[in-house]
Protein backbone atom coordinates (compact mmCIF):
# COMPACT_ATOMS: atom_id res chain seq x y z
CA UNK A 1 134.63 102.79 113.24
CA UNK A 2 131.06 102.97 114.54
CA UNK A 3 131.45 106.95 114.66
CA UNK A 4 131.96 106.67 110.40
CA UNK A 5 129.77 103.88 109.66
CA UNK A 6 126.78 104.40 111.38
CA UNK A 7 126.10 108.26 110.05
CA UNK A 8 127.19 106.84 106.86
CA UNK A 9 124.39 104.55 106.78
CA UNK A 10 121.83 106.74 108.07
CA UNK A 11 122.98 109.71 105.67
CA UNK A 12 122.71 107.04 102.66
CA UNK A 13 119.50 106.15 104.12
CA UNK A 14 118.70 109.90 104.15
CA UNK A 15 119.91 110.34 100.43
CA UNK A 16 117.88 107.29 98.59
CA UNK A 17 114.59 108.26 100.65
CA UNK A 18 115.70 112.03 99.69
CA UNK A 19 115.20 110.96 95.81
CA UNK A 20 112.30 108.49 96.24
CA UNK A 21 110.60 111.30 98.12
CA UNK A 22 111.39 114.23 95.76
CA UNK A 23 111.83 112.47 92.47
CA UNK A 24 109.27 109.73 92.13
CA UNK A 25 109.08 110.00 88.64
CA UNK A 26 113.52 109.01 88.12
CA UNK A 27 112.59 106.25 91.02
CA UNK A 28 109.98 104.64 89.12
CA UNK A 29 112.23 104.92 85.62
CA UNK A 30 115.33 103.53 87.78
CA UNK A 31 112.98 100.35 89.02
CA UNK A 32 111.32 99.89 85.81
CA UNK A 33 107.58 100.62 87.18
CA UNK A 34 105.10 102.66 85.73
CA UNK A 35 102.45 105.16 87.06
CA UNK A 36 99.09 104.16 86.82
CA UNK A 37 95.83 105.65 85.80
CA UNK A 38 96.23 107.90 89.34
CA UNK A 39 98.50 109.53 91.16
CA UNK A 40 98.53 106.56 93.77
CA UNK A 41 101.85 104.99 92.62
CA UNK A 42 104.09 108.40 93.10
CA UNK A 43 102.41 108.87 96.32
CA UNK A 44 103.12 105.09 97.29
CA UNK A 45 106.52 105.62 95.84
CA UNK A 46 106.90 108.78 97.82
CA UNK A 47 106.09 107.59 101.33
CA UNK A 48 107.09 104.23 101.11
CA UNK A 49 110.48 104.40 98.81
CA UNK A 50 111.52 107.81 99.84
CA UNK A 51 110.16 110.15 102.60
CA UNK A 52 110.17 106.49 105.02
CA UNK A 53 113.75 106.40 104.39
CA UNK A 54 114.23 110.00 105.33
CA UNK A 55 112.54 109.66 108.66
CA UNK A 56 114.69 106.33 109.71
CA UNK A 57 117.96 107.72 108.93
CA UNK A 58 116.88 111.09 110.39
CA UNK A 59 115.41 109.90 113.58
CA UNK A 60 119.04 107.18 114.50
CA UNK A 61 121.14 110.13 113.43
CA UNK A 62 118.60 112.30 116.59
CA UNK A 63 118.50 109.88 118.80
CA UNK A 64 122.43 108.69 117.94
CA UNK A 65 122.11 105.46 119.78
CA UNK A 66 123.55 101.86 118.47
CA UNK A 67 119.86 100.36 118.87
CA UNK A 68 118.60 103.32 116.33
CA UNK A 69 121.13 102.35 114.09
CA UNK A 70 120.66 98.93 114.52
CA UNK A 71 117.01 99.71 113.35
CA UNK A 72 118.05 101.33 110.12
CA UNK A 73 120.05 97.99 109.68
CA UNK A 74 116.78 96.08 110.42
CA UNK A 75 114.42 98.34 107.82
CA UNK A 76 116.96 97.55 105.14
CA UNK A 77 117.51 94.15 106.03
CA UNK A 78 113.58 93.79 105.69
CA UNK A 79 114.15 95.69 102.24
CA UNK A 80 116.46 92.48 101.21
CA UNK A 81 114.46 89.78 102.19
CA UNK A 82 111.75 91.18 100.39
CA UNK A 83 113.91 91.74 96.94
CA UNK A 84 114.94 88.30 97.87
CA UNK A 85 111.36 87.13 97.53
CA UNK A 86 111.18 88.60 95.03
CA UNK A 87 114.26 87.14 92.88
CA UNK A 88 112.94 83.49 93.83
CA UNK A 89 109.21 84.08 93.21
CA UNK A 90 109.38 86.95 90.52
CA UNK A 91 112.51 85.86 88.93
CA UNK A 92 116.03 87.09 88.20
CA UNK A 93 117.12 90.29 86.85
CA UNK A 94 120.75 91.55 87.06
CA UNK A 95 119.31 95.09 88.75
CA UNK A 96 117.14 92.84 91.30
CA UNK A 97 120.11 91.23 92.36
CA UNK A 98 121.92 94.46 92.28
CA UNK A 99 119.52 95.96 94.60
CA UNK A 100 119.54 92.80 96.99
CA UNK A 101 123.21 92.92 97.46
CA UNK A 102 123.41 96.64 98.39
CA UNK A 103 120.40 96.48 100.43
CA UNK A 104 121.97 93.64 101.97
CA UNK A 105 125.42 94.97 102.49
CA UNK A 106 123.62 97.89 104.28
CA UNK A 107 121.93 95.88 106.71
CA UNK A 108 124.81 93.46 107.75
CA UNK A 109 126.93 96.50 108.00
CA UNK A 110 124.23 98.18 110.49
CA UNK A 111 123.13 95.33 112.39
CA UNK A 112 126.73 93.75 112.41
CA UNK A 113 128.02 97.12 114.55
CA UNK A 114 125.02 97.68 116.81
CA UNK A 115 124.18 94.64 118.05
């Protein structure tokens, strides 16, 4: 199982940061944010939603080893606890929630196998 799931995760890793990093622009649109007077946000949006993402699943699928995948399950389960902050301090949205429970799912899956 580890042999599917684990690439699987860092390949969907791969993919999200793929279109964060390349297509800021949809990103934004999908999370409802908009740019700002600068280009700061698609660069923040780039690095930080996208070409991060890339790196993490790149470097556990290099390095292959349950600990690196167990840190792709810890980046994403960072990514839920701060959507959950967000749902309790921000308030609910269905898409908030949406995002928590795949971001979630990801990170049980990951840490849940490698640990």
């Amino acid at each position: 199982m580890l042999e599917f799931v684990n690439p699987a995760v860092a390949l969907l890793s791969i993919l999200l940061g793929a279109i964060g990093w390349l297509a800021p622009r949809y990103t934004m649109d999908v999370l409802d944010m908009t740019p700002g007077p600068s280009t700061m946000s698609f660069s923040e949006v780039r690095a930080a939603s996208g070409a991060l993402f890339v790196g993490l699943g790149l470097g556990a699928l290099l390095i292959g080893t349950p600990v690196a995948y167990a840190m792709v399950g810890a980046a994403w389960a960072g990514a839920a606890i701060g959507r959950a902050t967000s749902l309790v301090m921000d308030g609910y949205t269905p898409k908030k929630l949406g995002f928590f429970l795949c971001e979630i799912a990801v990170a049980v899956a990951a840490l849940a196998l490698n640990l």
